[in-house]
C-alpha atoms as a PDB file:
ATOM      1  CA  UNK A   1      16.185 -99.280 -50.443  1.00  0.00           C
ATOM      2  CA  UNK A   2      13.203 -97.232 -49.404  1.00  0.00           C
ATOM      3  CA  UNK A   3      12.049-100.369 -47.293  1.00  0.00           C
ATOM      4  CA  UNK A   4      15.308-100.731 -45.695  1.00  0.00           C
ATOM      5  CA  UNK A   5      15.234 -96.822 -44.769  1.00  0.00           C
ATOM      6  CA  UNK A   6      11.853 -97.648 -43.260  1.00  0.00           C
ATOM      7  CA  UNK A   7      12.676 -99.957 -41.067  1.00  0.00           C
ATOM      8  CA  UNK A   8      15.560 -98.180 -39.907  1.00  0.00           C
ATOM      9  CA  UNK A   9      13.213 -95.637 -38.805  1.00  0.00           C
ATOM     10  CA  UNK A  10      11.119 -97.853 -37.250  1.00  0.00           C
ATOM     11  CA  UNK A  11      14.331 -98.989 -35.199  1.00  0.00           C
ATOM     12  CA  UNK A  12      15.340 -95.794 -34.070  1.00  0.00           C
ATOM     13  CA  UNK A  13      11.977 -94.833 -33.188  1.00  0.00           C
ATOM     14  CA  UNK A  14      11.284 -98.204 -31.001  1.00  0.00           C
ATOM     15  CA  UNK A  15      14.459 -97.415 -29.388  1.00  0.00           C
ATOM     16  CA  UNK A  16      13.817 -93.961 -28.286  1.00  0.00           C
ATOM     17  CA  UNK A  17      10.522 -94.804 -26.926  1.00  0.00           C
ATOM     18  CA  UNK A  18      11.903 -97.938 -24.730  1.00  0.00           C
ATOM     19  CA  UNK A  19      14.708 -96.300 -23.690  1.00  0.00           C
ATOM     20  CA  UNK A  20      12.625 -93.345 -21.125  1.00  0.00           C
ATOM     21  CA  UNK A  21      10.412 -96.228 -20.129  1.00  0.00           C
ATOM     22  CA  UNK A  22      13.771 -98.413 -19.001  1.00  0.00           C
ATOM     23  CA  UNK A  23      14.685 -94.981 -17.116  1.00  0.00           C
ATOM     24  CA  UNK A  24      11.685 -94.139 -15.556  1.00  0.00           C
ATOM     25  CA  UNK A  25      11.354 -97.945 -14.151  1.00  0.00           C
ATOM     26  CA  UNK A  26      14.603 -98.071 -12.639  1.00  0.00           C
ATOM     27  CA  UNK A  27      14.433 -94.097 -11.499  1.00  0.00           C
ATOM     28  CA  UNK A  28      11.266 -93.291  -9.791  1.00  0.00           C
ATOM     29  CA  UNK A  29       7.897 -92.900 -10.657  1.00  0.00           C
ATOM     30  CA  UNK A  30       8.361 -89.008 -12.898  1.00  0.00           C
ATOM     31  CA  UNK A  31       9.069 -90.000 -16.635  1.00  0.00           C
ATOM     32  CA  UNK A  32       8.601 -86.776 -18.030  1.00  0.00           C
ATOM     33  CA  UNK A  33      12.282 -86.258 -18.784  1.00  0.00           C
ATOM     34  CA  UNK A  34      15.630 -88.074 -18.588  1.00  0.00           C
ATOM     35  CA  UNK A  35      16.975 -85.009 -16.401  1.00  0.00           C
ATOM     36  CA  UNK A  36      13.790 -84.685 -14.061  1.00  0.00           C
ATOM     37  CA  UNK A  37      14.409 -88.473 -13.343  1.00  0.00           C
ATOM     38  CA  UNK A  38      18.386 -87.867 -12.680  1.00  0.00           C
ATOM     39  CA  UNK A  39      17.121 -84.977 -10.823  1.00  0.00           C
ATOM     40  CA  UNK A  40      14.759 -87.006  -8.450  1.00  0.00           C
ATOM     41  CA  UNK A  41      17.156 -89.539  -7.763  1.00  0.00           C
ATOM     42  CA  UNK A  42      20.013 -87.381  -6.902  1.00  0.00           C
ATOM     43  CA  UNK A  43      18.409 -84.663  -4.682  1.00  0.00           C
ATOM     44  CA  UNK A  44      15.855 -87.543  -2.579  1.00  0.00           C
ATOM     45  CA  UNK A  45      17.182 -87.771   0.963  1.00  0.00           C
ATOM     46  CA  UNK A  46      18.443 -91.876   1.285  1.00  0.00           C
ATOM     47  CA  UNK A  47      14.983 -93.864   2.739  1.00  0.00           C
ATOM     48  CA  UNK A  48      12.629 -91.201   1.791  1.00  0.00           C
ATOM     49  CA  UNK A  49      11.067 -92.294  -1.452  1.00  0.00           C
ATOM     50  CA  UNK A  50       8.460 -89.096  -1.414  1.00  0.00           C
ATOM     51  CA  UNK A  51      10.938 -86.490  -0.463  1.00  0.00           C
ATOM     52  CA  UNK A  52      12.707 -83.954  -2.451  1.00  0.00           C
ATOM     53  CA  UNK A  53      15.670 -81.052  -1.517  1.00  0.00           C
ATOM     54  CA  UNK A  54      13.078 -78.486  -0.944  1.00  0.00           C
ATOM     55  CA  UNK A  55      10.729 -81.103   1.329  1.00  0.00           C
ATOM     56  CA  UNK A  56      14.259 -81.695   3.588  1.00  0.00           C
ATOM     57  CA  UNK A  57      14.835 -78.028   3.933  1.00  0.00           C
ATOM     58  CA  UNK A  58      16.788 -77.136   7.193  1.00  0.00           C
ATOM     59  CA  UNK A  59      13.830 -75.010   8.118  1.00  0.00           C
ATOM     60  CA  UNK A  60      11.255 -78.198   8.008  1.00  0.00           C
ATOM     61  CA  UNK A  61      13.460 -80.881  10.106  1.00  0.00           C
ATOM     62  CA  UNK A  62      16.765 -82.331  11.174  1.00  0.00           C
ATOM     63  CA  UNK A  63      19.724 -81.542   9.122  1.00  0.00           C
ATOM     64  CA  UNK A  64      23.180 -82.640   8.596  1.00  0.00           C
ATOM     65  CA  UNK A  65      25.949 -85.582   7.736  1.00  0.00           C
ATOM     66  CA  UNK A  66      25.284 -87.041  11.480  1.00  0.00           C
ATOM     67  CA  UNK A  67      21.258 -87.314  11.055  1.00  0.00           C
ATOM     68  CA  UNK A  68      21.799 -90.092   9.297  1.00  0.00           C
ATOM     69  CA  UNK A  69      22.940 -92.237  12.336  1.00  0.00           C
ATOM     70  CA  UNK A  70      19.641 -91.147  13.716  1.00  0.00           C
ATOM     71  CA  UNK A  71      17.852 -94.569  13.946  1.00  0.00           C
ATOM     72  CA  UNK A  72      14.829 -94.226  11.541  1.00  0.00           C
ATOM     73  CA  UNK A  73      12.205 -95.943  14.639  1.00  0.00           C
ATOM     74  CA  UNK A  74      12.148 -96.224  18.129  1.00  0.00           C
ATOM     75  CA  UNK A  75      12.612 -94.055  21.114  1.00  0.00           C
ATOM     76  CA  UNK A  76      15.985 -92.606  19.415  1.00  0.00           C
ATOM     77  CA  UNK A  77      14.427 -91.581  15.937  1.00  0.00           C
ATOM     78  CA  UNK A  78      13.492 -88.146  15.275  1.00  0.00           C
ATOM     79  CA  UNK A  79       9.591 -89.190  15.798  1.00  0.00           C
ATOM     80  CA  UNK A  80      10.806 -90.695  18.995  1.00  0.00           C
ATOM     81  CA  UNK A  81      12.767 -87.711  20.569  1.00  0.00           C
ATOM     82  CA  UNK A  82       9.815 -85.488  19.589  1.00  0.00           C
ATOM     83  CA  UNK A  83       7.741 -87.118  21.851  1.00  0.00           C
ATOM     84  CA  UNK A  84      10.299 -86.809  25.223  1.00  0.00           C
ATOM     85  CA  UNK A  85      11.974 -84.183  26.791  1.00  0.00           C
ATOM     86  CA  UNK A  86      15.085 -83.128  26.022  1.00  0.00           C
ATOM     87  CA  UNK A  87      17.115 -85.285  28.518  1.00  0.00           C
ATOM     88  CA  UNK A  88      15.041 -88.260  28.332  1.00  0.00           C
ATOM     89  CA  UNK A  89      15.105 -87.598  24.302  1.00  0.00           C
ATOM     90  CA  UNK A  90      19.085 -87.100  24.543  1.00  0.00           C
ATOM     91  CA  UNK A  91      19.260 -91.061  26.322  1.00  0.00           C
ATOM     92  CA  UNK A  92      17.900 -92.713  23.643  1.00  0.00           C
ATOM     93  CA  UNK A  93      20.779 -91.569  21.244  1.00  0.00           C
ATOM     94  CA  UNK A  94      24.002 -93.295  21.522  1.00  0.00           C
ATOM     95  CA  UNK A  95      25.904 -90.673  20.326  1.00  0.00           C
ATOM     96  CA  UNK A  96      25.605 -88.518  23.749  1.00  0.00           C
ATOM     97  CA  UNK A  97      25.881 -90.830  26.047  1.00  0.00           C
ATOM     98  CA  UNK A  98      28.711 -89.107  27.807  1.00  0.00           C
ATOM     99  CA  UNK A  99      26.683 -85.692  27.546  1.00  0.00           C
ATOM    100  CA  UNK A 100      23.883 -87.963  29.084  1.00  0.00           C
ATOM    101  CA  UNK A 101      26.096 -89.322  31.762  1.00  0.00           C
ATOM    102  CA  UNK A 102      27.819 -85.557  32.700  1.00  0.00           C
ATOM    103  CA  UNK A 103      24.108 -84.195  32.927  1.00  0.00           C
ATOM    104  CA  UNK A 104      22.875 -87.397  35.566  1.00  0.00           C
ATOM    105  CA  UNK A 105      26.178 -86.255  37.386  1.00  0.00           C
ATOM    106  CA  UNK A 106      25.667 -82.200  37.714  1.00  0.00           C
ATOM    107  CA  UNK A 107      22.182 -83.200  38.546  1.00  0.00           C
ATOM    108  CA  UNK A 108      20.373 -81.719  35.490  1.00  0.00           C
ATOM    109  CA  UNK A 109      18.000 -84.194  34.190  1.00  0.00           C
ATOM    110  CA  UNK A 110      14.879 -82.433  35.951  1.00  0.00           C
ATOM    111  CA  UNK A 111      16.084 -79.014  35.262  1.00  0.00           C
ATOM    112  CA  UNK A 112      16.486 -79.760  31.731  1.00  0.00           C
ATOM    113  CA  UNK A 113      13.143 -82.252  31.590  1.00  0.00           C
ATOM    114  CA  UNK A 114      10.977 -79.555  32.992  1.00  0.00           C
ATOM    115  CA  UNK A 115      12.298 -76.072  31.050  1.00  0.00           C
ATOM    116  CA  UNK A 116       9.989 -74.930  28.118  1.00  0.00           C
ATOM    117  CA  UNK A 117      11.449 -73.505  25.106  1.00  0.00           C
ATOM    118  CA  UNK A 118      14.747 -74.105  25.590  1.00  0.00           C
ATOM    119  CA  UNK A 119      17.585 -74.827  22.952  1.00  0.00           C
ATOM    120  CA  UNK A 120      20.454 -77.138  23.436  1.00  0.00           C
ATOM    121  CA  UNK A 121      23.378 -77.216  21.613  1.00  0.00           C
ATOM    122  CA  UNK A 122      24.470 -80.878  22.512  1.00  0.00           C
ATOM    123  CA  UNK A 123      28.061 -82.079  22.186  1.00  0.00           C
ATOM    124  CA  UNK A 124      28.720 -85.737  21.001  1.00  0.00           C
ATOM    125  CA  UNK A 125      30.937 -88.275  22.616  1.00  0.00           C
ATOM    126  CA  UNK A 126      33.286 -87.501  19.908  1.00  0.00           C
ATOM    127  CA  UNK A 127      33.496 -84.025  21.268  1.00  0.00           C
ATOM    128  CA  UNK A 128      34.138 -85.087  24.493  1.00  0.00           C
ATOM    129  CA  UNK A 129      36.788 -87.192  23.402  1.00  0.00           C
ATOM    130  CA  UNK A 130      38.379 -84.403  22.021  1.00  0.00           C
ATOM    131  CA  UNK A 131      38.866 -83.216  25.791  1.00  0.00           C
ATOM    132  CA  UNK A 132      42.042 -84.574  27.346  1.00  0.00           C
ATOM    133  CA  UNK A 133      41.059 -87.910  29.338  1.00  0.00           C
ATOM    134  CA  UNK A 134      42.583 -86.417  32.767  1.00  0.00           C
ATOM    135  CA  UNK A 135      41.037 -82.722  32.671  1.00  0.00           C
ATOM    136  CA  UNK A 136      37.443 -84.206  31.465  1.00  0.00           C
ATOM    137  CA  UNK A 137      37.809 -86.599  34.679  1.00  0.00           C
ATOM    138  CA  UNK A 138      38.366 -83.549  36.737  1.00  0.00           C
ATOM    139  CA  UNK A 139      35.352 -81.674  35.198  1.00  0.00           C
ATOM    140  CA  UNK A 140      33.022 -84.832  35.519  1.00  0.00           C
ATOM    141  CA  UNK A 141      34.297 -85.420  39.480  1.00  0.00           C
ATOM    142  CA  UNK A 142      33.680 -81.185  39.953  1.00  0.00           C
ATOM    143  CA  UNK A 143      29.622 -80.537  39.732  1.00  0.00           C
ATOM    144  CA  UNK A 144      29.981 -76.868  39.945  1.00  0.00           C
ATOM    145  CA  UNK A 145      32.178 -76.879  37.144  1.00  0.00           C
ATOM    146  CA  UNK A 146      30.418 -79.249  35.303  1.00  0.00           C
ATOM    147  CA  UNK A 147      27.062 -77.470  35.932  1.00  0.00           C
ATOM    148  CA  UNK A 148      28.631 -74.566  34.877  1.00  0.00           C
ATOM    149  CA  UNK A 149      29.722 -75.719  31.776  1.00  0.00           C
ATOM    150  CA  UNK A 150      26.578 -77.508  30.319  1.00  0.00           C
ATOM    151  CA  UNK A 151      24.058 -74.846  31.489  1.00  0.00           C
ATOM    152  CA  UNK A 152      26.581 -72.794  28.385  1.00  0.00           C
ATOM    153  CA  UNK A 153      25.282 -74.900  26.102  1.00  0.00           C
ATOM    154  CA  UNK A 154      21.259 -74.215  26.470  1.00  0.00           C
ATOM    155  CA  UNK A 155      19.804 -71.023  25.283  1.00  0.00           C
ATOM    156  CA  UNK A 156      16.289 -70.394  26.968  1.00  0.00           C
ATOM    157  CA  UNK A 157      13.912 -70.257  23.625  1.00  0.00           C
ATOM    158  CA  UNK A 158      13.829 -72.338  21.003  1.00  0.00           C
ATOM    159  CA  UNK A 159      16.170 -71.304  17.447  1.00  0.00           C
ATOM    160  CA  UNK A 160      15.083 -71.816  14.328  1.00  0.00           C
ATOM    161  CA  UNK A 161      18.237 -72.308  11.762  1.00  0.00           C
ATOM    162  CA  UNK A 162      17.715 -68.844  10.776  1.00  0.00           C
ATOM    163  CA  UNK A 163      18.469 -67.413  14.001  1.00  0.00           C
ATOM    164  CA  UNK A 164      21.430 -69.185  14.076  1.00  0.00           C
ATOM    165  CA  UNK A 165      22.408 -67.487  10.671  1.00  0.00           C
ATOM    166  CA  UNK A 166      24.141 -64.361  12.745  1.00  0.00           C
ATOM    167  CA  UNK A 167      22.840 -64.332  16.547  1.00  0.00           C
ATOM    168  CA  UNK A 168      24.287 -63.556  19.402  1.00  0.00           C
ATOM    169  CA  UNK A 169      22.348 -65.561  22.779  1.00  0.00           C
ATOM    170  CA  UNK A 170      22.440 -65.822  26.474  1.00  0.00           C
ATOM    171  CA  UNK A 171      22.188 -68.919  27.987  1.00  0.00           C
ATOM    172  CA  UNK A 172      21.427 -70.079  31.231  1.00  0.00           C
ATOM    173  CA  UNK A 173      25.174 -70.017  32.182  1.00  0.00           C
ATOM    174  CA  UNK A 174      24.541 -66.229  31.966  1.00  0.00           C
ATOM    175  CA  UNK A 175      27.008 -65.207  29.534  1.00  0.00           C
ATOM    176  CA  UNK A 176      26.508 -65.504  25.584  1.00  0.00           C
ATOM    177  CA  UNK A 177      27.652 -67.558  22.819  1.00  0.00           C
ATOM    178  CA  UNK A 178      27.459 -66.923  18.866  1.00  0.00           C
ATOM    179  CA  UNK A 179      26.269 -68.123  15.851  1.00  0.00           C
ATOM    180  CA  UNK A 180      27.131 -68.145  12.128  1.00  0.00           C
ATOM    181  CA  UNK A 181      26.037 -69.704   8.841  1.00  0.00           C
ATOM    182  CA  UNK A 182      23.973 -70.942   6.554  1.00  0.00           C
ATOM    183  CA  UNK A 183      21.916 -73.326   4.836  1.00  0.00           C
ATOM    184  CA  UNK A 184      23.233 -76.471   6.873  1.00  0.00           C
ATOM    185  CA  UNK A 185      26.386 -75.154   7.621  1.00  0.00           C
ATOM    186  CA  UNK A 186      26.588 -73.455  11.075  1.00  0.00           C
ATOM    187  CA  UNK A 187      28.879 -73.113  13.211  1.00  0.00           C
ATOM    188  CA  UNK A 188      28.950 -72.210  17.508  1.00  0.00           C
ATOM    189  CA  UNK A 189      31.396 -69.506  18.919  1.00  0.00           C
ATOM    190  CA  UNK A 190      33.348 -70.062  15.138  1.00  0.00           C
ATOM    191  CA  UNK A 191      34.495 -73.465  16.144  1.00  0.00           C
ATOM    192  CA  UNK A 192      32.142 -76.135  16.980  1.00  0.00           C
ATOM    193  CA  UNK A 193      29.825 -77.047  14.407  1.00  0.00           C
ATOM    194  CA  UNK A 194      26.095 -78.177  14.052  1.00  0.00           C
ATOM    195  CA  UNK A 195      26.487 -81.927  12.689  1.00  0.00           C
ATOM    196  CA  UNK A 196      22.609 -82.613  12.821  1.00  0.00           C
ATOM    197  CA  UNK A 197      20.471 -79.969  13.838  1.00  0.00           C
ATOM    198  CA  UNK A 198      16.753 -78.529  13.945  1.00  0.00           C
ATOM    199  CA  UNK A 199      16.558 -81.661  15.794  1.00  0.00           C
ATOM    200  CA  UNK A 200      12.651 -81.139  17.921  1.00  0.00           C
ATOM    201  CA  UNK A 201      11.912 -82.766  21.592  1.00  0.00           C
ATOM    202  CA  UNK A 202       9.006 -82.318  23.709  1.00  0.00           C
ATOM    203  CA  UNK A 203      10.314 -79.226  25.299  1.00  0.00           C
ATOM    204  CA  UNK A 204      13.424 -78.061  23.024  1.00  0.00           C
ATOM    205  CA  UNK A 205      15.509 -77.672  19.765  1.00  0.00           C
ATOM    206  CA  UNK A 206      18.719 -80.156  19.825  1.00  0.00           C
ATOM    207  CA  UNK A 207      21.298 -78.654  17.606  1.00  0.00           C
ATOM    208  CA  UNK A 208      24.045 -81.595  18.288  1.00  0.00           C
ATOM    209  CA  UNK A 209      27.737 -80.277  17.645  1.00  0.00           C
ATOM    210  CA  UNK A 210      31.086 -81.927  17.403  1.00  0.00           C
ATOM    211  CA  UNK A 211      32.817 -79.714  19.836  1.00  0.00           C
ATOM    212  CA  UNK A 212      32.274 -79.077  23.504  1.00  0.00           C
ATOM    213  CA  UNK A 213      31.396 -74.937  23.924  1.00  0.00           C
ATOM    214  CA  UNK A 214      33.459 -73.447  27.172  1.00  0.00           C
ATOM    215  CA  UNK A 215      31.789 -70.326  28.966  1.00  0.00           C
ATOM    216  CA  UNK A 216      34.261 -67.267  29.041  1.00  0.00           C
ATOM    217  CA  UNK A 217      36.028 -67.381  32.411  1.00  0.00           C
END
């Protein structure tokens, strides 16, 4: 009986020392505990084997559910965009291509290439389509208007995700727009909100949005 106990023991005791090692090799190189692995594995941003929650903080780099269409190399990654200005930078991501194309048409590609400091809040293609096909045709065939609505969306100095956290901001359009939130939730004149931002370029901070802003008449 006493030898039976024993090897019982010696069971159980095999078990529990395989089983962490089985975790650890399918969960990451920290085996210190079961919950530090489940930890690591949960909070690691997807392709970033090194990273943790606290490494991806807004205030360090891009943020948000549409960074991860960001292509992780080229001319359109974050790395990439860093490197150009803000226009050139904005080309190389699929996702504003109609932003791209309305900026070619008011004529803003040098304006925006040259400024310093400058923060745009940059509407995606889905927020364009959100515009009635007719009325954006009539704003993309009108450069006044069109000038006058994209120089709304660019703040002259650069935002950090804190300033956005309850800021109020002239842009180049000369009249203001707000900002709200926190964390990675923010949100433009309480509607149109930051889907990847913190985003850098050679001469500006991209906060991209899913809603096009309109200056007050």
């Amino acid at each position: 009986m006493n030898a039976f106990r024993f090897r019982r023991a010696a069971v159980a005791v095999t078990a529990a020392a395989v089983l962490p090692l089985a975790l650890t090799a399918c969960g990451g190189e920290d085996s210190s505990t079961d919950a530090a692995a489940g930890e690591s594995a949960s909070s690691a941003p997807a392709g970033n084997d090194s990273g943790t929650a606290e490494d991806a903080a807004p205030m360090d780099g891009p943020f948000g559910p549409a960074c991860a269409s960001v292509p992780a190399e080229g001319a359109g990654s974050f790395d990439g965009m860093a490197q150009d200005p803000v226009a050139t930078a904005a080309s190389n991501n699929p996702a504003l291509s109609t932003l791209v194309t309305a900026v070619k048409k008011a004529g803003l590609v040098d304006t925006l290439n040259t400024a310093e400091n400058i923060t745009v809040f940059a509407p995606t293609n889905d927020a364009f389509a959100k515009i009635p096909q007719a009325d954006l045709d009539k704003v993309l065939a009108d450069k006044e208007m069109l000038t006058d609505i994209l120089t709304y969306h660019v703040v002259g100095e650069k935002l950090t995700p804190e300033q956005l956290e309850d800021g109020t901001y002239e842009t180049l359009q000369k009249s203001t727009l707000t900002t709200a939130g926190s964390g990675e939730a923010y949100t433009v004149n309480d509607s149109s909100k930051v889907v990847c931002g913190n985003v850098p370029t050679a001469n500006a901070t991209v906060y991209i949005v899913d809603t096009v802003l309109m200056p007050q008449s």
